[in-house]
N, C-alpha and C. Protein backbone atom coordinates (compact mmCIF):
# COMPACT_ATOMS: atom_id res chain seq x y z
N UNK A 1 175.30 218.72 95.96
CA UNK A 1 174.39 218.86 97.03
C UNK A 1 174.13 220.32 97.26
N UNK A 2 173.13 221.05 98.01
CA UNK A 2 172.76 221.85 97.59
C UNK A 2 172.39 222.41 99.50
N UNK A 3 172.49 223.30 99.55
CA UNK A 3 172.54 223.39 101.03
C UNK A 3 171.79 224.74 101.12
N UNK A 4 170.93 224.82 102.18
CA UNK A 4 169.94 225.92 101.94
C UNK A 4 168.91 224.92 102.93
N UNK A 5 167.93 226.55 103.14
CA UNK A 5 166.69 225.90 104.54
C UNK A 5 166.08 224.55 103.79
N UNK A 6 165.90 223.62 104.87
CA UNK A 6 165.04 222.59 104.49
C UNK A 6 163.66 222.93 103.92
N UNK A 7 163.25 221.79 103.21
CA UNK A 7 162.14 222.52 102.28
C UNK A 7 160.90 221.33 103.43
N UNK A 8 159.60 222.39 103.14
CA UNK A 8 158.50 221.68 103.63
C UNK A 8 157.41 221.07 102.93
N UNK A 9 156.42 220.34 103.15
CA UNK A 9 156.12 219.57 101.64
C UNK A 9 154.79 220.50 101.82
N UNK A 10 154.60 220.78 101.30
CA UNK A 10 152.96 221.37 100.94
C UNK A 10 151.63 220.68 102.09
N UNK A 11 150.96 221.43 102.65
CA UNK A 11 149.94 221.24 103.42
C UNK A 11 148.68 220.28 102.71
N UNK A 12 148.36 218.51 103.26
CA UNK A 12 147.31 218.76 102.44
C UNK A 12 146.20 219.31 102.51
N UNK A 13 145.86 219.13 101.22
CA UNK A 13 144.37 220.19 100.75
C UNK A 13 143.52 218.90 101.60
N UNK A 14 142.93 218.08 101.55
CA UNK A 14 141.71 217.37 102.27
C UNK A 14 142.30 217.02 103.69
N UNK A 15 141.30 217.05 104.51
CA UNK A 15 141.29 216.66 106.12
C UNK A 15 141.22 215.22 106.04
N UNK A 16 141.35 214.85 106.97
CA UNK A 16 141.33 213.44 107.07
C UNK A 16 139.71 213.19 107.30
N UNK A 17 139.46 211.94 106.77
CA UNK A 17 137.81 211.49 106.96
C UNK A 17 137.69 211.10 108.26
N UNK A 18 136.85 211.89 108.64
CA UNK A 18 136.37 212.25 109.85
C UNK A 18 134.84 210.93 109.92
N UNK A 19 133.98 210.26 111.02
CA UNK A 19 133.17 209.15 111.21
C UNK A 19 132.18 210.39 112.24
N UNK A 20 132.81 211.50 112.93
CA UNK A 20 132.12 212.52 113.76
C UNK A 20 130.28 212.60 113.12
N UNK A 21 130.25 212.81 112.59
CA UNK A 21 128.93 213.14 111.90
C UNK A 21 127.63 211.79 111.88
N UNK A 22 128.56 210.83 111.70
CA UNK A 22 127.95 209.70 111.74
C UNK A 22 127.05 209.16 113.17
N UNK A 23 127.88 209.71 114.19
CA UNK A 23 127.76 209.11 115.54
C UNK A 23 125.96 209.32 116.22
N UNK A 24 125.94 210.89 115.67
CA UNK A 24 124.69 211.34 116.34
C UNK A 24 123.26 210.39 115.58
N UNK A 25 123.55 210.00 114.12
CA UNK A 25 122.71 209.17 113.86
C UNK A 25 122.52 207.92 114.51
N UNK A 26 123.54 207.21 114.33
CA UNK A 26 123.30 205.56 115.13
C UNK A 26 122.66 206.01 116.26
N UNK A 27 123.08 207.42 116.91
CA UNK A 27 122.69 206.69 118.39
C UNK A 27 121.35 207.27 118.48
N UNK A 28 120.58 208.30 117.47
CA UNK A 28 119.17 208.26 117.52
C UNK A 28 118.32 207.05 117.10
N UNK A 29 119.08 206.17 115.93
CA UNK A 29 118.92 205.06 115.62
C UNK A 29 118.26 204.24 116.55
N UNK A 30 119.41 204.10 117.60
CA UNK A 30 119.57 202.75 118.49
C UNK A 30 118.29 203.31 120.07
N UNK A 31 118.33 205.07 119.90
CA UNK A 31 116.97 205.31 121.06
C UNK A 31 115.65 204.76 120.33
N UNK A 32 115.48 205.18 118.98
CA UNK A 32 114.20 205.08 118.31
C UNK A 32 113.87 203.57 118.39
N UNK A 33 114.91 202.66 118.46
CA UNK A 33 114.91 200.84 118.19
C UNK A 33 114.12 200.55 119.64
N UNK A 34 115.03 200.87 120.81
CA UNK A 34 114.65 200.94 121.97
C UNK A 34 113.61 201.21 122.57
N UNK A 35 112.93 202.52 121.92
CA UNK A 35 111.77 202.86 122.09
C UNK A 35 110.49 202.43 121.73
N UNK A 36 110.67 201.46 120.55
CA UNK A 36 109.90 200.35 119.76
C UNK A 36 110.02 199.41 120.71
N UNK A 37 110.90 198.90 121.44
CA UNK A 37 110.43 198.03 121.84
C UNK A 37 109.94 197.99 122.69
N UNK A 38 110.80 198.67 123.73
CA UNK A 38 109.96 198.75 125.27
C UNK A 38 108.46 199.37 124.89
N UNK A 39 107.77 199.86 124.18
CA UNK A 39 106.46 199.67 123.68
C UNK A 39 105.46 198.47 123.41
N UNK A 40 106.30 197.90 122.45
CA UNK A 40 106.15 195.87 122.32
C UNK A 40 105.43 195.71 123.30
N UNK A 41 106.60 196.04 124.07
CA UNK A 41 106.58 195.04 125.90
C UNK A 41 105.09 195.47 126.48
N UNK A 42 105.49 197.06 126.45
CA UNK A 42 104.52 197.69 127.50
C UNK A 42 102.66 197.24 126.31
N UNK A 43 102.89 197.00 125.02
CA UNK A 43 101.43 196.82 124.88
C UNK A 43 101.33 195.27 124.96
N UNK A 44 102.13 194.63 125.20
CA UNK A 44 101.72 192.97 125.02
C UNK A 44 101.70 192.98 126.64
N UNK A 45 102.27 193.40 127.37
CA UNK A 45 101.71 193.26 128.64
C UNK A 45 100.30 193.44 129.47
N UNK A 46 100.13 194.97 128.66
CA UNK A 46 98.70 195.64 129.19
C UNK A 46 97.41 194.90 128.23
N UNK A 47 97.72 194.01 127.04
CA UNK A 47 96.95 192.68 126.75
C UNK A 47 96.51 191.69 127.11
N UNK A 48 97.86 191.15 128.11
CA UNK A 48 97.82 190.22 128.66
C UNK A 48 97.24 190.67 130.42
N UNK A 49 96.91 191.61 130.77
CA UNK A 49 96.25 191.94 132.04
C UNK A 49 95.14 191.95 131.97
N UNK A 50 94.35 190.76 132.88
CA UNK A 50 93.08 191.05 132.82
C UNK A 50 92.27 191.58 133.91
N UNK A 51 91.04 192.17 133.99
CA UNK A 51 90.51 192.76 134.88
C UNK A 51 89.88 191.77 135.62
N UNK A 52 89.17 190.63 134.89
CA UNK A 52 88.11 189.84 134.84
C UNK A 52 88.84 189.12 135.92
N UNK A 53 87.89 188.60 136.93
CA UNK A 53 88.49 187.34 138.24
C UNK A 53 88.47 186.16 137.87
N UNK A 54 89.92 185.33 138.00
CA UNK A 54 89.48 184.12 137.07
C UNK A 54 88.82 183.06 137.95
N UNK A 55 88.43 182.08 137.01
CA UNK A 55 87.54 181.27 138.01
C UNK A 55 88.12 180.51 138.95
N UNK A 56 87.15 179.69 139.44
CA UNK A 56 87.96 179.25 140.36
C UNK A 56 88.82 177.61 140.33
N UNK A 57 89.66 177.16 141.35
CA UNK A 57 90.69 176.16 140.70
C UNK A 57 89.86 175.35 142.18
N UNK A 58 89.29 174.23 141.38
CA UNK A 58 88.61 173.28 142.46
C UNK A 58 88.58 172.02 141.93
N UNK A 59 88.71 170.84 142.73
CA UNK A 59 88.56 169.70 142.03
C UNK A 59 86.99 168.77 142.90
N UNK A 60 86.22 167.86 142.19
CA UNK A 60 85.23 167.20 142.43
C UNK A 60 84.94 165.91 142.26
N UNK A 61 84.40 165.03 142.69
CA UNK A 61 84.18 163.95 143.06
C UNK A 61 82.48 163.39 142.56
N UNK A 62 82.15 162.90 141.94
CA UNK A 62 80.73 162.51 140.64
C UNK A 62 80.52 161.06 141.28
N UNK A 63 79.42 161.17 142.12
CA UNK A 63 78.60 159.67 142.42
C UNK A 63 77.11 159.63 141.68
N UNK A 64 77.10 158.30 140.59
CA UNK A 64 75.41 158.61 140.21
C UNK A 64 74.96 156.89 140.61
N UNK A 65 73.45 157.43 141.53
CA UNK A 65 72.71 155.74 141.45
C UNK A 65 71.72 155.21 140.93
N UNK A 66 72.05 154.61 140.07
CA UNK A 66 71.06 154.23 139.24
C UNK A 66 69.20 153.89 139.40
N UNK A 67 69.51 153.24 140.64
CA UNK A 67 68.23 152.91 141.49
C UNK A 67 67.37 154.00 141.62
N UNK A 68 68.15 155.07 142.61
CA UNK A 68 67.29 156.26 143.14
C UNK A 68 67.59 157.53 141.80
N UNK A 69 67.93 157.04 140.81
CA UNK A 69 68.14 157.57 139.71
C UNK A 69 68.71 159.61 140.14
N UNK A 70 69.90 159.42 140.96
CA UNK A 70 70.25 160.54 141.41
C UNK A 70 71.96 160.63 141.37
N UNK A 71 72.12 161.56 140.50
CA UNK A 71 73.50 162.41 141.24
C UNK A 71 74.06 163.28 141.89
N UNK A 72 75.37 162.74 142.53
CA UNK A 72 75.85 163.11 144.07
C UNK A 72 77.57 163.84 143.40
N UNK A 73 77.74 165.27 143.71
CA UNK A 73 78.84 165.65 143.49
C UNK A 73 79.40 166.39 144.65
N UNK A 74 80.49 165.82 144.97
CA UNK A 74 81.50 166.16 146.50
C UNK A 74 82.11 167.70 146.20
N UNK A 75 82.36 168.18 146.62
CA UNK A 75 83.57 169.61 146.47
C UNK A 75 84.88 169.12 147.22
N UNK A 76 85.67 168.62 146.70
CA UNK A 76 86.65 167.93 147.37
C UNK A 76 87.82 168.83 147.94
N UNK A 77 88.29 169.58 147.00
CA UNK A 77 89.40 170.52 147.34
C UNK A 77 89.43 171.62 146.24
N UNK A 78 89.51 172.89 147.18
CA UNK A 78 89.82 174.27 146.31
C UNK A 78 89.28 175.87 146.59
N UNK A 79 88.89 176.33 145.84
CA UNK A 79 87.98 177.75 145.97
C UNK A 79 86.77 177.56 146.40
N UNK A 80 85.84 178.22 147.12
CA UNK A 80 84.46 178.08 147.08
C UNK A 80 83.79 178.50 145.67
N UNK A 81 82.74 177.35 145.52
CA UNK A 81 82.09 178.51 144.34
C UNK A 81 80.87 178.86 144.90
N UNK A 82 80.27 179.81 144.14
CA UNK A 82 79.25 180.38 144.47
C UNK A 82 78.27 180.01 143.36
N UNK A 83 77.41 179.07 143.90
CA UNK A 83 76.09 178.42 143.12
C UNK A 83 75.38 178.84 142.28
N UNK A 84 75.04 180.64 142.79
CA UNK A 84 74.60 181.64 141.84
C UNK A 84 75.19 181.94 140.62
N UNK A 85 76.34 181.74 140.77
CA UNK A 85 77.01 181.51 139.37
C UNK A 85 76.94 180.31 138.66
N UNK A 86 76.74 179.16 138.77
CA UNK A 86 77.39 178.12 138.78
C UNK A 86 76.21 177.37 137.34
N UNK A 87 76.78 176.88 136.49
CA UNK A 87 75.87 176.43 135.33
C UNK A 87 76.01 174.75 135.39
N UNK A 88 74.84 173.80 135.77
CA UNK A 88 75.75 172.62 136.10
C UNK A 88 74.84 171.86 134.80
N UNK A 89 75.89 171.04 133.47
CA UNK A 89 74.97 170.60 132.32
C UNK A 89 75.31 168.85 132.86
N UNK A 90 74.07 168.01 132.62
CA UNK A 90 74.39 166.77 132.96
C UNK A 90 73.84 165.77 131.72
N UNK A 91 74.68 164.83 131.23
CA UNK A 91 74.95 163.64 130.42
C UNK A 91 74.69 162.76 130.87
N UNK A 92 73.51 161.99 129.75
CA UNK A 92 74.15 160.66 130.38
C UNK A 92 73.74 159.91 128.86
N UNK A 93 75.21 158.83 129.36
CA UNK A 93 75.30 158.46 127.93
C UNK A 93 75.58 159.00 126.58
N UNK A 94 76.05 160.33 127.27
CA UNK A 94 76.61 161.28 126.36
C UNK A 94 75.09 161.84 125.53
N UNK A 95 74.12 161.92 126.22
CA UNK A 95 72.86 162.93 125.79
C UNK A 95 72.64 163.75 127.03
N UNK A 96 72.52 164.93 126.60
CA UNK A 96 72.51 165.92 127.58
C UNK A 96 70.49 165.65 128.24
N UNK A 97 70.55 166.02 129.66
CA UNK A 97 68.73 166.02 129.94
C UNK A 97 68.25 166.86 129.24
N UNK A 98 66.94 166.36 128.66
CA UNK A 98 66.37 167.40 128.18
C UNK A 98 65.76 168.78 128.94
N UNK A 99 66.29 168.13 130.79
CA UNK A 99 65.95 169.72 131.73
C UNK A 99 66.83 169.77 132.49
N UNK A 100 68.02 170.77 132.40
CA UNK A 100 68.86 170.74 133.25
C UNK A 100 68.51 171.71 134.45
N UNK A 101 69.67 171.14 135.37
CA UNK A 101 68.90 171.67 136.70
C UNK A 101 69.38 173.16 137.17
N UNK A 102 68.42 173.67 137.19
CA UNK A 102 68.87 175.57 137.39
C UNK A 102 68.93 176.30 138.81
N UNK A 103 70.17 175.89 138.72
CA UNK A 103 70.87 175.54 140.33
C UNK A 103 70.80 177.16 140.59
N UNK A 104 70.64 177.41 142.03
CA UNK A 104 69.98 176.84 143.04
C UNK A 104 68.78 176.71 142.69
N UNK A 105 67.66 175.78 143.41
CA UNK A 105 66.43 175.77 142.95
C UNK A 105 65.68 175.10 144.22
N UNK A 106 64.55 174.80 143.88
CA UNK A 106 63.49 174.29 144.97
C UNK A 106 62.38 173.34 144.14
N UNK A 107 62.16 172.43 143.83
CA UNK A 107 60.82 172.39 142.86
C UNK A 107 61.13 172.64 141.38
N UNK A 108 62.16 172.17 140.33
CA UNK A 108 62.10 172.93 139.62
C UNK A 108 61.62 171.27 138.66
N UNK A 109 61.17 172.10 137.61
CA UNK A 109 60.49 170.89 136.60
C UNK A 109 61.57 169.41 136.11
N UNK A 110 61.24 168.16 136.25
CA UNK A 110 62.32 167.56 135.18
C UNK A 110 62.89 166.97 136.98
N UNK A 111 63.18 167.19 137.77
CA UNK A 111 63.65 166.41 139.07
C UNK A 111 62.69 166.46 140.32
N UNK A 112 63.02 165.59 141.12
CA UNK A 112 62.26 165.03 141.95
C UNK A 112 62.50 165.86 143.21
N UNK A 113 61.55 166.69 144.31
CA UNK A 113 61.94 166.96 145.41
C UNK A 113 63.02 168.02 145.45
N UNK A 114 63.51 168.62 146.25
CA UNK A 114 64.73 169.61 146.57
C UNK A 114 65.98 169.02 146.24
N UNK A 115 67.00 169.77 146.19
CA UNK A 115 68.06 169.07 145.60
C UNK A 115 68.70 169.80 146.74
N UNK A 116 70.11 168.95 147.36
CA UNK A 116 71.15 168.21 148.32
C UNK A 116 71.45 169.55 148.46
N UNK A 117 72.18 170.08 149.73
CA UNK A 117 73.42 170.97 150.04
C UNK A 117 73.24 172.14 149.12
N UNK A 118 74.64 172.60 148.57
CA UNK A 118 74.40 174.07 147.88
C UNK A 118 73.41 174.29 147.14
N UNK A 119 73.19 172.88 146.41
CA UNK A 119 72.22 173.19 144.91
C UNK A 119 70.74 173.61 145.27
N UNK A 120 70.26 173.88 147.00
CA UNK A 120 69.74 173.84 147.50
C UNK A 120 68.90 175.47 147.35
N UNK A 121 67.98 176.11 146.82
CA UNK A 121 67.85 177.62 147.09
C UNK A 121 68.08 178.17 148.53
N UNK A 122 67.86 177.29 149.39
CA UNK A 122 67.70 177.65 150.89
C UNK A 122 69.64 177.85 151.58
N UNK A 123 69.73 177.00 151.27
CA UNK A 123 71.19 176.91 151.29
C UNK A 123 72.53 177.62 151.08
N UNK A 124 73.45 177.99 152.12
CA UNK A 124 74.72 178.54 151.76
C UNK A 124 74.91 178.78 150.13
N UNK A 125 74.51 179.98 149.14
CA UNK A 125 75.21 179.50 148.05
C UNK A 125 76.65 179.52 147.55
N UNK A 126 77.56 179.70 148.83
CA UNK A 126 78.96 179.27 148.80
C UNK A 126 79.22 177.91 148.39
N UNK A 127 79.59 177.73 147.39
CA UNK A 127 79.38 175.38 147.88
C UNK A 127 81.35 175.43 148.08
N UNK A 128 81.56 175.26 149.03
CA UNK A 128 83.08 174.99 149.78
C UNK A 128 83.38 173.32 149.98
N UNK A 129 84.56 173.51 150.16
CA UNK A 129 85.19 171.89 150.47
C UNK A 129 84.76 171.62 151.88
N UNK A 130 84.08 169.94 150.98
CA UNK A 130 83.40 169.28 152.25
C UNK A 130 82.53 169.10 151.85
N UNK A 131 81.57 169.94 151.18
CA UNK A 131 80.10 169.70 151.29
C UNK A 131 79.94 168.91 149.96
N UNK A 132 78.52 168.04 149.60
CA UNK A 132 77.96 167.40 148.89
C UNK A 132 76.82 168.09 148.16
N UNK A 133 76.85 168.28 146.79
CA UNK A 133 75.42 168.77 146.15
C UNK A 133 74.95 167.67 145.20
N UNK A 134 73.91 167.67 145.45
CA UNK A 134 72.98 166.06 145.03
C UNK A 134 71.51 166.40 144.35
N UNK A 135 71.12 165.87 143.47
CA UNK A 135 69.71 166.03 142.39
C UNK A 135 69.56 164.76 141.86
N UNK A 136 68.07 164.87 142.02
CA UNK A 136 67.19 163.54 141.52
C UNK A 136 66.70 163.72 140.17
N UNK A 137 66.94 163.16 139.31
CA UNK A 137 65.93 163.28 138.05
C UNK A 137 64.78 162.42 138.28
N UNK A 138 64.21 163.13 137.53
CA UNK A 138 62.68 163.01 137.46
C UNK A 138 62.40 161.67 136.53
N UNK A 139 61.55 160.85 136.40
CA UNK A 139 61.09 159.94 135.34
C UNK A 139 61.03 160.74 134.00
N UNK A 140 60.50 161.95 134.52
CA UNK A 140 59.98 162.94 133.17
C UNK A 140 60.62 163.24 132.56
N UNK A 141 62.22 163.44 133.05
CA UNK A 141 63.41 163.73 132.64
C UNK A 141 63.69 162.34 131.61
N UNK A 142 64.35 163.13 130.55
CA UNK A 142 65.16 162.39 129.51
C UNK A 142 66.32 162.77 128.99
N UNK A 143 66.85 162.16 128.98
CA UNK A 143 67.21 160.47 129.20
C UNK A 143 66.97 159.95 130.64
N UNK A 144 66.16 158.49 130.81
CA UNK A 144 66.79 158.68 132.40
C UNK A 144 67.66 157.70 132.81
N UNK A 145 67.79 157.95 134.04
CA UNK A 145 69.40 157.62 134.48
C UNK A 145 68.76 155.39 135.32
N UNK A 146 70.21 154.58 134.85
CA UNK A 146 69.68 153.65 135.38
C UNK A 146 71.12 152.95 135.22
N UNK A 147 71.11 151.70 136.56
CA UNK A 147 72.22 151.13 136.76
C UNK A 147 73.37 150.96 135.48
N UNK A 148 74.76 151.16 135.49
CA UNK A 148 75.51 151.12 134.09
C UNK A 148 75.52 152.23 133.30
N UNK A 149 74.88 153.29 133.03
CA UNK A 149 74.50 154.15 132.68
C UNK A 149 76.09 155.23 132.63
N UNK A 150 76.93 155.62 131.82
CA UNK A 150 77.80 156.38 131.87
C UNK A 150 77.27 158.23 132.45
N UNK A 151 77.59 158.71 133.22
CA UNK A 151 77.02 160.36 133.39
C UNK A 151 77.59 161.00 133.44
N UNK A 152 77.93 162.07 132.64
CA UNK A 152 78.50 163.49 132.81
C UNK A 152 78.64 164.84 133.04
N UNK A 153 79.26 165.32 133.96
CA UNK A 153 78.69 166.63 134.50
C UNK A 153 79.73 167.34 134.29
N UNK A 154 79.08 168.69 133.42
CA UNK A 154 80.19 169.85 133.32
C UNK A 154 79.58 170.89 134.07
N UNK A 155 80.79 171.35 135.10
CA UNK A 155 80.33 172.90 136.06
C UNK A 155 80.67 174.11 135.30
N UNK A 156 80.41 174.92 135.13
CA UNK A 156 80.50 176.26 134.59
C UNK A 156 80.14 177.08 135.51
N UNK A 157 81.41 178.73 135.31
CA UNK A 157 80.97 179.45 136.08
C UNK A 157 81.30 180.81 135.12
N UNK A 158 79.97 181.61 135.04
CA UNK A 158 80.65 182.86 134.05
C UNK A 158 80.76 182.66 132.52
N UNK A 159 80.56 180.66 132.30
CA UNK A 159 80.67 180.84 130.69
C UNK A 159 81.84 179.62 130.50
N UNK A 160 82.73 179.75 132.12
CA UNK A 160 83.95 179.05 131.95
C UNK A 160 83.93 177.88 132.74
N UNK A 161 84.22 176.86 131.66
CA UNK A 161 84.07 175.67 132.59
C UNK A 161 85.58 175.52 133.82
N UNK A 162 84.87 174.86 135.00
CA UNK A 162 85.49 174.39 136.06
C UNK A 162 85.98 173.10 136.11
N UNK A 163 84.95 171.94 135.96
CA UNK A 163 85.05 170.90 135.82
C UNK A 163 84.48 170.10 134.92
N UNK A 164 84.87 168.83 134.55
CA UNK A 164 84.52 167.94 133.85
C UNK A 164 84.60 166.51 134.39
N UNK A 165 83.34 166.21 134.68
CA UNK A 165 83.16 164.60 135.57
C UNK A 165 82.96 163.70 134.72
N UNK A 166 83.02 162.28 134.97
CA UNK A 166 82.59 161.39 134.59
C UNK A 166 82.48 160.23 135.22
N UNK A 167 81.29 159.11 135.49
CA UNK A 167 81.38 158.07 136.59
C UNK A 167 79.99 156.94 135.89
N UNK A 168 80.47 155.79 136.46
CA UNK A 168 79.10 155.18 135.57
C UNK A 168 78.44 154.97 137.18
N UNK A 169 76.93 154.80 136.72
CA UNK A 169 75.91 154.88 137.94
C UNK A 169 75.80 153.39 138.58
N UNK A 170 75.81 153.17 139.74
CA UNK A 170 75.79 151.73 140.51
C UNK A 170 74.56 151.34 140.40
């Protein structure tokens, strides 16, 4: 045995592997990921915003009589619409008139006399719940309307339809 200072082992030559270097990447990584998305968000949102007022949410009520060859539509419950907007196309028998009525009006070709409540030129062109708007077709008008007769009325406002009626005539 051999007795003398303890011996020391040699220093090593490499450091230990260090992950330090790594860190600052992931976490620009994980801002740049972040930043993609909350973008996503922010452009699928500002897509989905529209400026435009949407129409309005109303429901209606379609009486047609065959006799006085006229239809009668209620405003039952909802938004007012405003007539001036309002595009009203009418069916019957699933053929559209060959003159639809160009609401508001007074006299207009293809129906008989003034037409009811809003559809009225003189008239509130608010048409609100409660009130009744009513038009006569004309003989001249074709197709014309007669007892049994299926009729359909689509309201449009802006392009966008509101409603969709359907009722057969008494």
């Amino acid at each position: 045995m051999t007795t003398g200072p303890p011996t020391t082992r040699p220093a090593s030559t490499s450091a230990p592997e260090s992950n330090r270097g790594i860190s600052p990447v992931v976490g620009v990584l994980a801002l740049v990921a972040l930043t993609v998305c909350l973008a996503a968000l922010v452009v699928v949102g500002v897509g989905a915003w529209s400026l435009e007022s949407p129409s309005p949410t109303t429901a209606f009520d379609l009486s047609a009589d065959g006799n006085s060859s006229s239809v009668e539509i209620e405003h039952v419950a909802g938004d007012a619409v405003d007539v001036e907007e309002l595009e009203v196309m009418i069916a019957i028998n699933g053929t559209e008139l060959s003159t639809q009525p160009p609401v508001p009006f007074v006299g207009a070709s293809g129906f008989d006399g003034a037409p009811e409540g809003p559809f009225n030129a003189k008239a509130d062109p608010k048409w609100t719940t409660g009130e009744r708007a009513g038009v006569s077709i004309a003989g001249t008008n074709t197709p014309t309307l007669s007892a049994g007769d299926t009729v359909s009325v689509t309201l449009a406002v802006d392009g966008e339809r509101i409603a969709e009626l359907e009722t057969t005539a008494t």
